[in-house]
Protein backbone atom coordinates (compact mmCIF):
# COMPACT_ATOMS: atom_id res chain seq x y z
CA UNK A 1 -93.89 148.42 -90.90
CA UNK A 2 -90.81 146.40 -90.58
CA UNK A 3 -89.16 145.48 -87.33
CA UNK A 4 -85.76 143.93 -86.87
CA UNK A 5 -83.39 143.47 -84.29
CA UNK A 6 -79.99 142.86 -85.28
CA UNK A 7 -77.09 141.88 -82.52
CA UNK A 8 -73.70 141.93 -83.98
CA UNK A 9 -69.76 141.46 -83.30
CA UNK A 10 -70.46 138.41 -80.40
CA UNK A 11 -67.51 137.48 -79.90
CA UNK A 12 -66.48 134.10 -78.92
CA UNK A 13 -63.24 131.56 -78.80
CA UNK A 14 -64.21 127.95 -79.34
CA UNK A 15 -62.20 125.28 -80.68
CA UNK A 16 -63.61 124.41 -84.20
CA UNK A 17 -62.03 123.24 -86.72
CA UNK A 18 -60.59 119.82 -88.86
CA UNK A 19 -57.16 120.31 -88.19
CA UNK A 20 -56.46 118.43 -84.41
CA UNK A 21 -54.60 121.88 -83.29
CA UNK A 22 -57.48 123.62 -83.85
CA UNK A 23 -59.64 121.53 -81.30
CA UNK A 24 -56.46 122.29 -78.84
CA UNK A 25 -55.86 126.05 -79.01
CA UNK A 26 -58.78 127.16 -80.33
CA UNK A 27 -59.92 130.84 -82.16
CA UNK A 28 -61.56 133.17 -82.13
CA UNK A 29 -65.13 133.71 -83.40
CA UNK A 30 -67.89 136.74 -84.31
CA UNK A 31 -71.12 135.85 -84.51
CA UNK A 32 -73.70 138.27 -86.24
CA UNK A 33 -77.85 137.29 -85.89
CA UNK A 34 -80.40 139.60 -87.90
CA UNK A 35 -84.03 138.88 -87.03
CA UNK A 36 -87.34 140.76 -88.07
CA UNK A 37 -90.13 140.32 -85.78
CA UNK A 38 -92.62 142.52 -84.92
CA UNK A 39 -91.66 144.07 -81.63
CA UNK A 40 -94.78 147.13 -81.79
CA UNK A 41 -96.27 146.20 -78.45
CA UNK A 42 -92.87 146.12 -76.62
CA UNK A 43 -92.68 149.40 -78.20
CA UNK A 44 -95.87 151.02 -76.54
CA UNK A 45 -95.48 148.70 -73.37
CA UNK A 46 -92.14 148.93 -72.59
CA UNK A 47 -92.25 144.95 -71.80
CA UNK A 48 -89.22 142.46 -72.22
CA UNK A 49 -91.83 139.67 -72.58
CA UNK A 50 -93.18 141.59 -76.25
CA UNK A 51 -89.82 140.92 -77.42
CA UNK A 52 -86.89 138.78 -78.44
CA UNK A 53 -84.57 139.01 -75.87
CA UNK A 54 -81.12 139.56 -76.92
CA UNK A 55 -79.32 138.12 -73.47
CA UNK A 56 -81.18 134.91 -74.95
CA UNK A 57 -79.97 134.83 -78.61
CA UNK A 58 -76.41 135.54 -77.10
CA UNK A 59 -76.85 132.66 -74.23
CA UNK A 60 -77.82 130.52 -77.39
CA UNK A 61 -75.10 131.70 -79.45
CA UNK A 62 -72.46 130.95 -76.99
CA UNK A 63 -74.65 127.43 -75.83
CA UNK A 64 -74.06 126.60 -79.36
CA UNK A 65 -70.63 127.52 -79.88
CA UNK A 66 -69.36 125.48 -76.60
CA UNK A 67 -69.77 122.16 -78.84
CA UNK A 68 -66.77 121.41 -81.14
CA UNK A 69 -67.13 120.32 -84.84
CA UNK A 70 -65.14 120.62 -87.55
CA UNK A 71 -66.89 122.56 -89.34
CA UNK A 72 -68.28 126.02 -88.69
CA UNK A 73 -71.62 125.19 -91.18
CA UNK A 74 -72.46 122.99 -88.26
CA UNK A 75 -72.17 124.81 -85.75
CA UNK A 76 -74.01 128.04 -87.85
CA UNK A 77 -77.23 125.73 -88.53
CA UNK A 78 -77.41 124.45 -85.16
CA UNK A 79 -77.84 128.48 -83.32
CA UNK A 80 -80.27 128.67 -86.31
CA UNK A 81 -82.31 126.19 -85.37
CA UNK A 82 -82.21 127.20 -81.84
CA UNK A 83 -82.84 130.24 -82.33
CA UNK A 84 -86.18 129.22 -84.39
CA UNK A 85 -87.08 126.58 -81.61
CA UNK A 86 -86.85 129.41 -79.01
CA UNK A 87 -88.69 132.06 -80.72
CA UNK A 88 -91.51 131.41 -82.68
CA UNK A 89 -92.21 134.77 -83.78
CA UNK A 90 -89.32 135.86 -85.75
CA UNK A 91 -90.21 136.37 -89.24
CA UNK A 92 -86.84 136.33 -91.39
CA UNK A 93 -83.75 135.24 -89.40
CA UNK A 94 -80.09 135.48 -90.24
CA UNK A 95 -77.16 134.46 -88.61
CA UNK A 96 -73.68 134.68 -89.99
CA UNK A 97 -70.48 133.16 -88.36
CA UNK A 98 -67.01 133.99 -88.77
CA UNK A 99 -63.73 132.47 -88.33
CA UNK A 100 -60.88 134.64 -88.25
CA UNK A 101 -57.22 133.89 -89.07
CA UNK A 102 -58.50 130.51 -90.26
CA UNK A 103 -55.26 128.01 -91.09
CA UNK A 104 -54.82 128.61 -94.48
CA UNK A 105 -52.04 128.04 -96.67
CA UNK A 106 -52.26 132.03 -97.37
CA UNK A 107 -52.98 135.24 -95.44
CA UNK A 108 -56.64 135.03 -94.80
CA UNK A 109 -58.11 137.39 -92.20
CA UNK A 110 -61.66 135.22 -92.42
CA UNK A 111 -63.82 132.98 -93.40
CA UNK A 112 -67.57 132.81 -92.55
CA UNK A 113 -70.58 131.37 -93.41
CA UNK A 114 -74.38 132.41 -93.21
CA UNK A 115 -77.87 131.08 -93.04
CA UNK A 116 -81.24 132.82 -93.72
CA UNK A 117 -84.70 132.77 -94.35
């Protein structure tokens, strides 16, 4: 059997970007994280501990998103690798990050990027 937990549409406003405006007014973000673990004994237990906790993937997520870089690749593999620190047993994890309205020299309603294993 296959477990996964998938939290999706965090939203977040950081201030990301190359363009020095960017790192002054900031945008908006959506962060999606898709994780299979085998959660079966929080299941029958009822026990947060048997889990991932998702008030932890978001603290992360947000953690994560509070320091500026230029680009949002960064930023994605740093909550991945926090999120694998934190929690050893996740199986597959997947995070995806998106940018809307990015400044583009067209109507774009966003970018985003995405890491797995």
């Amino acid at each position: 059997m296959i477990n996964t937990i998938n939290i999706e549409g965090i939203k977040l406003y950081a201030f990301h970007g190359c363009l020095e405006e960017e790192a002054k007014i900031g945008g908006n973000y959506i962060v999606d994280v898709y994780m299979v673990t085998d959660f079966s004994e929080a299941a029958k237990t009822d026990d947060l501990s048997k889990t991932v906790d998702y008030c932890s993937i978001y603290e992360i997520c947000k953690k994560e998103m509070a320091i500026r870089s230029k680009l949002i690749e960064q930023v994605c593999a740093r909550m991945f690798t926090s999120i694998r620190s934190e929690f050893n047993t996740i199986d597959h994890l997947h995070v995806k990050l998106t940018k809307l309205q990015p400044p583009m020299n067209g109507d774009v309603e966003k970018v985003s990027v995405e890491m797995k294993d």
